[in-house]
C-alpha atoms as a PDB file:
ATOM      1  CA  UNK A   1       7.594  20.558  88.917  1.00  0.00           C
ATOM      2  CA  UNK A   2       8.496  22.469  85.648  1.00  0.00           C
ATOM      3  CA  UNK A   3      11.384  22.093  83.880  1.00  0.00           C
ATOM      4  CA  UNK A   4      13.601  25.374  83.407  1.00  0.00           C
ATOM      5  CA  UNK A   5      13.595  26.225  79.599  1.00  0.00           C
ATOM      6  CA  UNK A   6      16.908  25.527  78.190  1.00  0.00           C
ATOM      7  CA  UNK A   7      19.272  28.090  77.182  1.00  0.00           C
ATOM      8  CA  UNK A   8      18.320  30.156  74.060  1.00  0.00           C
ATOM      9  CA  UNK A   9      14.510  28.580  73.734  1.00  0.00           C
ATOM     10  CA  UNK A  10      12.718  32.140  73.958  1.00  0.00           C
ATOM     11  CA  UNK A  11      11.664  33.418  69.967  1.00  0.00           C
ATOM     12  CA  UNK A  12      11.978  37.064  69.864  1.00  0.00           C
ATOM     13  CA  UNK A  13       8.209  37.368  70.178  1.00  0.00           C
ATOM     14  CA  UNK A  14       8.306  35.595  73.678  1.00  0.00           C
ATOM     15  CA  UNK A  15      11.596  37.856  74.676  1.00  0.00           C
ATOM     16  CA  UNK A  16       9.002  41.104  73.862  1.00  0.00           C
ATOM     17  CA  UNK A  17       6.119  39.789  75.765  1.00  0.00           C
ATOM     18  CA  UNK A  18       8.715  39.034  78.424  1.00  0.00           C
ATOM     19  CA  UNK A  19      10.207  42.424  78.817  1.00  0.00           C
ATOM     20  CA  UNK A  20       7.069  43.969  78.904  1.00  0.00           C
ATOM     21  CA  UNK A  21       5.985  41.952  81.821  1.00  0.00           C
ATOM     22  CA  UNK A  22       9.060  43.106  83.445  1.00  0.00           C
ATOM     23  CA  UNK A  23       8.456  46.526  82.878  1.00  0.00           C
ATOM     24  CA  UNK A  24       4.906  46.036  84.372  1.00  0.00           C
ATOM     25  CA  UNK A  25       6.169  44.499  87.496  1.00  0.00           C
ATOM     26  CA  UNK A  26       8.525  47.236  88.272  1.00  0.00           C
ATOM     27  CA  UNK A  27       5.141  49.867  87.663  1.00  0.00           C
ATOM     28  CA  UNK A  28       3.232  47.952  90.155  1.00  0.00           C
ATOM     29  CA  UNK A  29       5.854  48.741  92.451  1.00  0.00           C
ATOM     30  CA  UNK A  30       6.745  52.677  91.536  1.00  0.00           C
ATOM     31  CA  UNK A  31       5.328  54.995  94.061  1.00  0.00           C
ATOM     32  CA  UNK A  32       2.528  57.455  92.987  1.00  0.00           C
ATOM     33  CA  UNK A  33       3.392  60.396  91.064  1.00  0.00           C
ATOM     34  CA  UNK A  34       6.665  58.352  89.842  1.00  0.00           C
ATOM     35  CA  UNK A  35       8.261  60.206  86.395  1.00  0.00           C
ATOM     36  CA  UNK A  36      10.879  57.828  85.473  1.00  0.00           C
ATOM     37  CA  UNK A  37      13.004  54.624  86.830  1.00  0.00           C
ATOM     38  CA  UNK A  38      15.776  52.551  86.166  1.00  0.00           C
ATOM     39  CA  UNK A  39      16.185  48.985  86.860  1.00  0.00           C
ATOM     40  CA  UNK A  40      19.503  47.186  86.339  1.00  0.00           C
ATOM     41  CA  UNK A  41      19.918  43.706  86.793  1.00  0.00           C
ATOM     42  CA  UNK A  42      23.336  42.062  86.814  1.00  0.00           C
ATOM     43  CA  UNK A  43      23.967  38.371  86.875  1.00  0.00           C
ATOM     44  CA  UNK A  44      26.805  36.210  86.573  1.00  0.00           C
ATOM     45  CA  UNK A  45      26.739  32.052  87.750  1.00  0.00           C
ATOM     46  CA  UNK A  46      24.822  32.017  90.640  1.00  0.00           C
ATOM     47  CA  UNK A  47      25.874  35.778  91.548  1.00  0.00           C
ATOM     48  CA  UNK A  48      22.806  38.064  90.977  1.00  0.00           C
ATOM     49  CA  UNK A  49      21.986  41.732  91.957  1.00  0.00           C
ATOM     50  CA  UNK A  50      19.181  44.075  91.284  1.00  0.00           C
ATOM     51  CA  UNK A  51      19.353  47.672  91.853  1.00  0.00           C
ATOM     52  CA  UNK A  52      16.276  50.063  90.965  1.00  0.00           C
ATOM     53  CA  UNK A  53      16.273  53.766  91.680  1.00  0.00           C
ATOM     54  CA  UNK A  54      13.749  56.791  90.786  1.00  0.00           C
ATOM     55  CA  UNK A  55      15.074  59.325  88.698  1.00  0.00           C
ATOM     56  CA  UNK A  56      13.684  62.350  89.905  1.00  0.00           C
ATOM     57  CA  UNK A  57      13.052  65.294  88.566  1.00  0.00           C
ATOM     58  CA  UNK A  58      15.939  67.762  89.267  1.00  0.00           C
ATOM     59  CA  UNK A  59      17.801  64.180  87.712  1.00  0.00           C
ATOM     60  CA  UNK A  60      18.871  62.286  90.983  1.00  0.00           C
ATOM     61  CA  UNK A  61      18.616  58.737  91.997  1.00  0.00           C
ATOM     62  CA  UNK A  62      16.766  57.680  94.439  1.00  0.00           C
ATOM     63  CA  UNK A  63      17.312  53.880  95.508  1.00  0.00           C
ATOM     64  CA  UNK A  64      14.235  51.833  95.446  1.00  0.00           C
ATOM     65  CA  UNK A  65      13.061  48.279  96.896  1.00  0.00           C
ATOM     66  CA  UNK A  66      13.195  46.267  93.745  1.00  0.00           C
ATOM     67  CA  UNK A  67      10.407  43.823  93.586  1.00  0.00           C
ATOM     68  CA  UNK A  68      11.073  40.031  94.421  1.00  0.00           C
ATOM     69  CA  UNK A  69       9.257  38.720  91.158  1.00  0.00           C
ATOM     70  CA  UNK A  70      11.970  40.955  88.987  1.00  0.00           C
ATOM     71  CA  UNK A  71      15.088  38.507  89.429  1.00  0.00           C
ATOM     72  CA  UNK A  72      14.035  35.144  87.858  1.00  0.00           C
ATOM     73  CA  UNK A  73      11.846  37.232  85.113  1.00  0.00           C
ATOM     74  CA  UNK A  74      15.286  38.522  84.271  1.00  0.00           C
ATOM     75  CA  UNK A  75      16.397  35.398  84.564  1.00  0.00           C
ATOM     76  CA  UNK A  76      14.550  33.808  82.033  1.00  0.00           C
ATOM     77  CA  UNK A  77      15.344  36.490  79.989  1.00  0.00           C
ATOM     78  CA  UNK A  78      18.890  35.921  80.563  1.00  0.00           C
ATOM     79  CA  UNK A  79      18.736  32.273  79.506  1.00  0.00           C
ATOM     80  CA  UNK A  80      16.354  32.071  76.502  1.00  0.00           C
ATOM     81  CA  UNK A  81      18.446  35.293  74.594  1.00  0.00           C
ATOM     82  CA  UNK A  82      21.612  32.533  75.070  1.00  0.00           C
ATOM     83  CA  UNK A  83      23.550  32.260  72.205  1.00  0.00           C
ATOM     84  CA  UNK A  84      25.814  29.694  71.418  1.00  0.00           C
ATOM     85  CA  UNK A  85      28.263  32.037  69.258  1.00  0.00           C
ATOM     86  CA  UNK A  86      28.340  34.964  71.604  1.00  0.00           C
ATOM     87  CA  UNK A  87      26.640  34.119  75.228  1.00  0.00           C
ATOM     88  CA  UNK A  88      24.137  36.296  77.022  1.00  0.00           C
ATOM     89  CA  UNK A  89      23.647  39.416  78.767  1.00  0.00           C
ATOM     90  CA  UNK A  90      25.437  39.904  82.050  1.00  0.00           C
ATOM     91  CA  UNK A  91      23.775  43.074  82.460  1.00  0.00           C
ATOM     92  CA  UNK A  92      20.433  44.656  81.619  1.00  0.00           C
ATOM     93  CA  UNK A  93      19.261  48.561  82.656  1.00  0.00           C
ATOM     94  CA  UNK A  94      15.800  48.492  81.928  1.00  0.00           C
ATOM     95  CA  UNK A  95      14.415  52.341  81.994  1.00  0.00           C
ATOM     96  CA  UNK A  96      10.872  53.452  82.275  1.00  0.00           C
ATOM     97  CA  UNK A  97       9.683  57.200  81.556  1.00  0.00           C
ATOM     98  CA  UNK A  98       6.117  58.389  81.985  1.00  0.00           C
ATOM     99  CA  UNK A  99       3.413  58.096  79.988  1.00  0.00           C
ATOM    100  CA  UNK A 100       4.604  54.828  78.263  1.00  0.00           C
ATOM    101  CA  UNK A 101       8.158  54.717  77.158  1.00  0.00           C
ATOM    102  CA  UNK A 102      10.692  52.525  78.538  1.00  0.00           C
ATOM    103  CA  UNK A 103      13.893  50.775  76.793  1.00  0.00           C
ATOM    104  CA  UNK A 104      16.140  47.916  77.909  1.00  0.00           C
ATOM    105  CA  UNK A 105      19.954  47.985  77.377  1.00  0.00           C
ATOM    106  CA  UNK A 106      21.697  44.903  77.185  1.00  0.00           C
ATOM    107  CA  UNK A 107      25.790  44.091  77.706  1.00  0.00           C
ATOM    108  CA  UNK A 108      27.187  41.177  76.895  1.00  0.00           C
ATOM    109  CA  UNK A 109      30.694  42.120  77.172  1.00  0.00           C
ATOM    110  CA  UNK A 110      31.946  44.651  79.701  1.00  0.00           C
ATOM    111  CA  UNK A 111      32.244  43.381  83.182  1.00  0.00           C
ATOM    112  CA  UNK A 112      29.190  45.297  84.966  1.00  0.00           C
ATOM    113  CA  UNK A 113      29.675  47.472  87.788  1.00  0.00           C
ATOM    114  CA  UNK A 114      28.891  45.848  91.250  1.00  0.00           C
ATOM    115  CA  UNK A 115      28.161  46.380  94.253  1.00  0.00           C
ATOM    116  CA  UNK A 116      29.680  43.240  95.750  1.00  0.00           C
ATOM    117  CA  UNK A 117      32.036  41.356  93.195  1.00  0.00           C
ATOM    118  CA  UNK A 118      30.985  37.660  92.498  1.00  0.00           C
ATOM    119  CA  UNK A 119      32.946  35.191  94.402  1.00  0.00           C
ATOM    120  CA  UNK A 120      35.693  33.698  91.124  1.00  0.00           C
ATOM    121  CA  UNK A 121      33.920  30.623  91.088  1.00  0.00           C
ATOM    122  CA  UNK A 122      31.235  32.568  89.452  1.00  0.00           C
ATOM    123  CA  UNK A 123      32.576  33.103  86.205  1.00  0.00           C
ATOM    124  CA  UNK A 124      33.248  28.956  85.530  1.00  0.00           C
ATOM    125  CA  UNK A 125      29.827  28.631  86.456  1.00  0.00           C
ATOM    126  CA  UNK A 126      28.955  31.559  83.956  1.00  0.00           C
ATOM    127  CA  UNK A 127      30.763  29.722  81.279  1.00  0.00           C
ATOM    128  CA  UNK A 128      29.226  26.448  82.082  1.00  0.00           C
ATOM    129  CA  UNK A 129      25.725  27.565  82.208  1.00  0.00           C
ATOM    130  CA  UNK A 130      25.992  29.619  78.792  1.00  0.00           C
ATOM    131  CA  UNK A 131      29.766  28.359  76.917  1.00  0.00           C
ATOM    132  CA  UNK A 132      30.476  30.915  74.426  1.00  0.00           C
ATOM    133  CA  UNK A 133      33.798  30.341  72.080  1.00  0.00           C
ATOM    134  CA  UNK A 134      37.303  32.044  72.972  1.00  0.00           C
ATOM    135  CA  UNK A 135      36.761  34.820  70.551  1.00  0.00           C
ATOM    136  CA  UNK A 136      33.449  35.723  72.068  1.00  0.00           C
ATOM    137  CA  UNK A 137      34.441  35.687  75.525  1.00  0.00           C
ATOM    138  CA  UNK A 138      36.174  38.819  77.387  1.00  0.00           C
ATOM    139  CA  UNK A 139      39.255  38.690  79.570  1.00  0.00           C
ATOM    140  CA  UNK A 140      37.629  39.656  82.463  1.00  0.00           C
ATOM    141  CA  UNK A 141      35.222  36.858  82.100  1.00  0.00           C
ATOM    142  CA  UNK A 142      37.934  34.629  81.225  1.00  0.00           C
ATOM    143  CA  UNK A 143      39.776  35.095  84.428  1.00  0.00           C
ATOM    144  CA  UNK A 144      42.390  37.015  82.812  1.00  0.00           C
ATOM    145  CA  UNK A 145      41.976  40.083  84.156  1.00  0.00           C
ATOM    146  CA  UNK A 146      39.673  41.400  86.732  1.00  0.00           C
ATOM    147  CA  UNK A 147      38.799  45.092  87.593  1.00  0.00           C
ATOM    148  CA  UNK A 148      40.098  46.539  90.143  1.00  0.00           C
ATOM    149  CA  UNK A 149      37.848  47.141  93.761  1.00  0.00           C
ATOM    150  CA  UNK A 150      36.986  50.936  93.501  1.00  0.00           C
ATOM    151  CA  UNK A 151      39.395  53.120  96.118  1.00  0.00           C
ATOM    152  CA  UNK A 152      37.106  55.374  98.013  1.00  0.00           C
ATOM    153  CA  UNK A 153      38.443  58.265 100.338  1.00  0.00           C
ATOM    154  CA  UNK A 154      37.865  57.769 104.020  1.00  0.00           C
ATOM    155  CA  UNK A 155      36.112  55.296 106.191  1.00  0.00           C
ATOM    156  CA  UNK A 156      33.429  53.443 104.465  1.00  0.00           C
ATOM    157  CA  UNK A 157      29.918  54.504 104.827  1.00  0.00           C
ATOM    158  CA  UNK A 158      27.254  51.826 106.209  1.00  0.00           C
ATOM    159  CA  UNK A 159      23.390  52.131 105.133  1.00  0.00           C
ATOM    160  CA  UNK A 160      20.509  51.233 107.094  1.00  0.00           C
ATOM    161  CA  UNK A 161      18.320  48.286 105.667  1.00  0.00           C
ATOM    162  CA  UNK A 162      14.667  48.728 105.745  1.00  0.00           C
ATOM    163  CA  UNK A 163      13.262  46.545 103.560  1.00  0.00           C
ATOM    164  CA  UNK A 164      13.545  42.926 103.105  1.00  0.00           C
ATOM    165  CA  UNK A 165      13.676  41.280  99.558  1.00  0.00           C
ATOM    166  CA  UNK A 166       9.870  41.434  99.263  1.00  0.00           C
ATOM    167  CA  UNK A 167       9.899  45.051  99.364  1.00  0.00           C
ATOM    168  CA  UNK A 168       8.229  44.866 102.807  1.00  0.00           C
ATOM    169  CA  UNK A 169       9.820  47.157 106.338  1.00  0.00           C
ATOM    170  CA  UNK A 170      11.821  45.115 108.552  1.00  0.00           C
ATOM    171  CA  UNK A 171       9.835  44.698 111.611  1.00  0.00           C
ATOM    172  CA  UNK A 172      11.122  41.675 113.996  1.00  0.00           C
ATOM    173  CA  UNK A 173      13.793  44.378 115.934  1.00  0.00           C
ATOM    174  CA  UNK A 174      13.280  44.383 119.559  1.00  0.00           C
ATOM    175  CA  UNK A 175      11.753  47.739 120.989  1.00  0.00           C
ATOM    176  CA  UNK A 176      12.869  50.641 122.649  1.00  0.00           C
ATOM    177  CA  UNK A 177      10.637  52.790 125.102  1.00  0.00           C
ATOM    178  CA  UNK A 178       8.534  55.644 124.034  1.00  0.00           C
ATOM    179  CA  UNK A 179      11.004  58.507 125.199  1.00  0.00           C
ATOM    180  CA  UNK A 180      13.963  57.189 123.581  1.00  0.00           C
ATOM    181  CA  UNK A 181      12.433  56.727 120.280  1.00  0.00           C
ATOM    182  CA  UNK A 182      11.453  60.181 120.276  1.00  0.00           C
ATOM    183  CA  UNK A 183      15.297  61.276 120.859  1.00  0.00           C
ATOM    184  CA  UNK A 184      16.042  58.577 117.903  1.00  0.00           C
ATOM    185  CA  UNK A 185      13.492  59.502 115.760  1.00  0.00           C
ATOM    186  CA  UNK A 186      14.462  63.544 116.306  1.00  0.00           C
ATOM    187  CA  UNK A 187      18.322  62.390 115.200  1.00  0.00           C
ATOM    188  CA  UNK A 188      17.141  60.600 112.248  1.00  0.00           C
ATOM    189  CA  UNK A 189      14.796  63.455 110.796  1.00  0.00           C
ATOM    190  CA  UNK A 190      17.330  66.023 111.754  1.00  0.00           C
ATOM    191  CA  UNK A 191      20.251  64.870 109.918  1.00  0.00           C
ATOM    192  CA  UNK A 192      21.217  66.534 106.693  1.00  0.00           C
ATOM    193  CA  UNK A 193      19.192  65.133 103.708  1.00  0.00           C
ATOM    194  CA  UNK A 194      21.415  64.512 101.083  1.00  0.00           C
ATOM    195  CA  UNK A 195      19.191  63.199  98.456  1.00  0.00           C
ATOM    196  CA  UNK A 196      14.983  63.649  98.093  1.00  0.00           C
ATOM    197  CA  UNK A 197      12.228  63.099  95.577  1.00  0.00           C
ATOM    198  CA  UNK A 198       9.567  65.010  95.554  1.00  0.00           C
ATOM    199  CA  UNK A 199       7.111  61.950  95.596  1.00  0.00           C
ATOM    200  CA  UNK A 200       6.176  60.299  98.859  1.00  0.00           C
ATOM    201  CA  UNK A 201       5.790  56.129  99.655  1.00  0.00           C
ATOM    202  CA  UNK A 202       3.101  54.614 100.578  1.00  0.00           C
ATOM    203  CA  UNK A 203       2.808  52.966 103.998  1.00  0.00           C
ATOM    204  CA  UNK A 204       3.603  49.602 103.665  1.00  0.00           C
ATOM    205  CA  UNK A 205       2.814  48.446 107.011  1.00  0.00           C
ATOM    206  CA  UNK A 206      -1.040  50.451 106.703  1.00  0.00           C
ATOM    207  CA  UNK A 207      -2.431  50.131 103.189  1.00  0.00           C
ATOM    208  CA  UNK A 208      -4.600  52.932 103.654  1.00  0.00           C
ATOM    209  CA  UNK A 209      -1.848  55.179 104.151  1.00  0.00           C
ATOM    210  CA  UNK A 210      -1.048  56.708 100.713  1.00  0.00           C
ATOM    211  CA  UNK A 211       1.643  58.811  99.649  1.00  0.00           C
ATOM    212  CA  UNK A 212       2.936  59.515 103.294  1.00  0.00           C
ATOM    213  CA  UNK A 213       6.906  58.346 104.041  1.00  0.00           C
ATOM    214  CA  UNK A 214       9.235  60.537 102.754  1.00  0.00           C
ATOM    215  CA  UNK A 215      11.692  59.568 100.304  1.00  0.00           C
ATOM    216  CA  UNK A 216      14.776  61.085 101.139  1.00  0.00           C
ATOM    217  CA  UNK A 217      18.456  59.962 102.315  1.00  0.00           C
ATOM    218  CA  UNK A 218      20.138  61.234 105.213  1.00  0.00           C
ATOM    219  CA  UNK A 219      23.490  60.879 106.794  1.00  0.00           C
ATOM    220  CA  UNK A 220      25.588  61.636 109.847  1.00  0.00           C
ATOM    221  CA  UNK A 221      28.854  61.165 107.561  1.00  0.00           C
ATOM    222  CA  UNK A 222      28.720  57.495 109.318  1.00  0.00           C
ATOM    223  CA  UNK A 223      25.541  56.412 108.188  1.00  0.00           C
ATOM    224  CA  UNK A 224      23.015  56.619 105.766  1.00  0.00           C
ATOM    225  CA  UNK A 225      19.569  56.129 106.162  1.00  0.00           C
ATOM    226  CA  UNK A 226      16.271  56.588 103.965  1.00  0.00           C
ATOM    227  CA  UNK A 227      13.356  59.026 105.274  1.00  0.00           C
ATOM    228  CA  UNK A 228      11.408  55.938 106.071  1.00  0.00           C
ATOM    229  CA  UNK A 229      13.741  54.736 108.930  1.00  0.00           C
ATOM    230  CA  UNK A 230      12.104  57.868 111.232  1.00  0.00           C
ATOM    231  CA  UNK A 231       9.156  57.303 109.840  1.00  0.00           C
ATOM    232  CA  UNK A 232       8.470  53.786 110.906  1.00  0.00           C
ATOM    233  CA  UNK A 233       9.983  54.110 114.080  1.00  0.00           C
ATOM    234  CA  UNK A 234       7.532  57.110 115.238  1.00  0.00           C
ATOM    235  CA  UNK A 235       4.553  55.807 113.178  1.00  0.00           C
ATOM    236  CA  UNK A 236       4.326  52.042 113.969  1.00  0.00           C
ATOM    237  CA  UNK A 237       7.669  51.891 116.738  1.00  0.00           C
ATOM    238  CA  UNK A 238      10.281  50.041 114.537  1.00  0.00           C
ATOM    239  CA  UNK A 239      12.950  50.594 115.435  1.00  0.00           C
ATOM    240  CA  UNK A 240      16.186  51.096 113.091  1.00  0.00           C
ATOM    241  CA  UNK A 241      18.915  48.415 112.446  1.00  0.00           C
ATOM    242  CA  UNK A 242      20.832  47.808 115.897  1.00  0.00           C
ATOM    243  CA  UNK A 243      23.727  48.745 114.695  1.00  0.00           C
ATOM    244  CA  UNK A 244      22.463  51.940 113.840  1.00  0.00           C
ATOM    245  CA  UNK A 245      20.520  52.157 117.086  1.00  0.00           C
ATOM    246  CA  UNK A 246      23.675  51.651 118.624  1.00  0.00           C
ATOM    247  CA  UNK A 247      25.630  54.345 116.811  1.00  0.00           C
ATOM    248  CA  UNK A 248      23.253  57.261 117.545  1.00  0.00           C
ATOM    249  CA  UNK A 249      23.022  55.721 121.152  1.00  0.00           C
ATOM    250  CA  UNK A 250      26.620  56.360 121.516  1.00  0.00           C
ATOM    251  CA  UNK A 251      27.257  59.839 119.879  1.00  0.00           C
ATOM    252  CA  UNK A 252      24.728  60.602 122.953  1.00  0.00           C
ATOM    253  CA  UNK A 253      22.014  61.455 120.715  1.00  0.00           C
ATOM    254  CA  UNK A 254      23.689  64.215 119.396  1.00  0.00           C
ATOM    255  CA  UNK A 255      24.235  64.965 115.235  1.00  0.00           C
ATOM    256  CA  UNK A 256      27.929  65.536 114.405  1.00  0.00           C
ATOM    257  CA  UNK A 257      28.263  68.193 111.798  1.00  0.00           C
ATOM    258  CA  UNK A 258      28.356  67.073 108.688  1.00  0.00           C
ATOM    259  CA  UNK A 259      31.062  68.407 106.202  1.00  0.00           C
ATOM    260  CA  UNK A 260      30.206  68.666 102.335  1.00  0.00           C
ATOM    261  CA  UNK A 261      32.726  65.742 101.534  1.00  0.00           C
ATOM    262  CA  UNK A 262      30.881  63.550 103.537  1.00  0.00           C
ATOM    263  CA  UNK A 263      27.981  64.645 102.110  1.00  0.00           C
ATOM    264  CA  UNK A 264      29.057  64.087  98.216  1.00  0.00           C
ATOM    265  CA  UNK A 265      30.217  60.891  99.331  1.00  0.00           C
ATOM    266  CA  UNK A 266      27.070  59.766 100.709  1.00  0.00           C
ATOM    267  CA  UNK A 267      25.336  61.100  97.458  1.00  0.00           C
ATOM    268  CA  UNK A 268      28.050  58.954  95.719  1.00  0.00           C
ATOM    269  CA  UNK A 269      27.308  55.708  97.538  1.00  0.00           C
ATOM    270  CA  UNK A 270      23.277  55.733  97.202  1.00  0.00           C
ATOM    271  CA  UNK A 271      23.647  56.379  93.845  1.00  0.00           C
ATOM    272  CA  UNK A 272      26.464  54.021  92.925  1.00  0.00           C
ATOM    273  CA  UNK A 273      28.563  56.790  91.435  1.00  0.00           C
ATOM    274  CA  UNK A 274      32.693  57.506  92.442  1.00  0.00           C
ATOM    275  CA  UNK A 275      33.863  59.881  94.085  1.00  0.00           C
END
């Protein structure tokens, strides 16, 4: 079993080949007809998060499965750019743009912007993994201060999971009969679509299916839920989240209606944005 490099062992010719294979992981995993992408990874200790949307072309984000072989590239990154006078990254956005260009932004310093703050112990384990002296080392990081948990207006919205951490649909969901999916499957495609690209998925459940699940959001100001939720369900019977399942059960099938508020907030939560 190999031995993890130690901190700040990568040259800067092994950092370049290394952020190009990152950029040609996240490619691989673009759908067809993609135009440009971001990819931010944020790690801190053992607390580690990767976000990667689609910028489309009217300029909105559009969440994306990040692929599982991503993290611990990153990772390595992380580690062999250590230095022992100022630390390493905490964050990177790493942004791709059609034909070839792409560009990675590190920070070092500011605390990034989660989506689930790391647990305190984090930060000791930050500073044990890669030390960095007094003068190099932010409050926040230091425990003095922390930022405070964003206040949003209103109940908080829940989104459906689809994928898994492999990038592959959700599938082990117990079934529901043929003429209640329909009623589902009519809610889910019905709802307002708050977000869309103008690129379609492929099917990952039916490799031969190319460029067929939509890529939109929608919401019932409750919930939001990707295109591909309706799809699956009516294409290969998947059924959504139960929790979901459960919610649309109860409204009676029925859409609320949907007031702009809810819908910038929903906009606001895909994209990781405040309202």
């Amino acid at each position: 079993m190999s031995q993890p490099e130690p901190p700040g062992s990568l040259d800067e010719a092994t950092q370049q080949q290394l952020i190009q294979e990152i950029g040609r992981v996240i490619v691989r995993a673009l759908p067809p007809g993609w135009h440009e992408s971001t990819t931010e990874y944020r790690s801190l200790g053992g607390h580690v998060e990767t976000v990667c949307r689609l910028i489309a072309p009217n300029g909105s984000a559009i969440p994306l499965a990040a692929p599982a072989e991503v993290g611990p590239l990153f990772e390595r990154l992380r580690r062999g750019m250590y230095q022992p006078d100022r630390g390493t990254w905490v964050s990177a956005v790493y942004r791709l743009q059609r034909p070839g260009s792409y560009a990675v932004d590190f920070n070092g310093d500011r605390e990034p912007d989660w989506q689930s703050p790391p647990p305190p112990a984090a930060r000791a384990e930050e500073l044990r993994l890669h030390p960095r002296p007094a003068n190099a080392t932010p409050p926040w990081l230091a425990g003095g201060e922390q930022a405070a948990p964003p206040q949003s207006e209103g109940p908080q919205l829940r989104t459906a999971e689809v994928f898994d951490d492999r990038g592959n649909p959700i599938t082990e969901r117990a079934e529901i009969g043929r003429a209640e999916a329909d009623r589902v499957a009519a809610y889910l495609e019905t709802a307002p679509v708050v977000l869309a690209a103008r690129s379609y998925d492929d099917d990952r459940l039916d490799r031969q299916r190319t460029g067929v699940v939509p890529m939109t959001f929608h919401t019932d100001g409750t919930w939001i839920w990707p295109g591909a939720v309706a799809y699956y369900l009516r294409q290969h019977g998947v059924a959504p989240e139960p929790d979901l399942l459960n919610h649309i059960r109860a409204r009676g099938f029925q859409l609320p209606e949907v007031t702009e508020p809810q819908r910038e907030r929903a906009v606001a939560a895909i994209t990781g944005e405040r309202v």
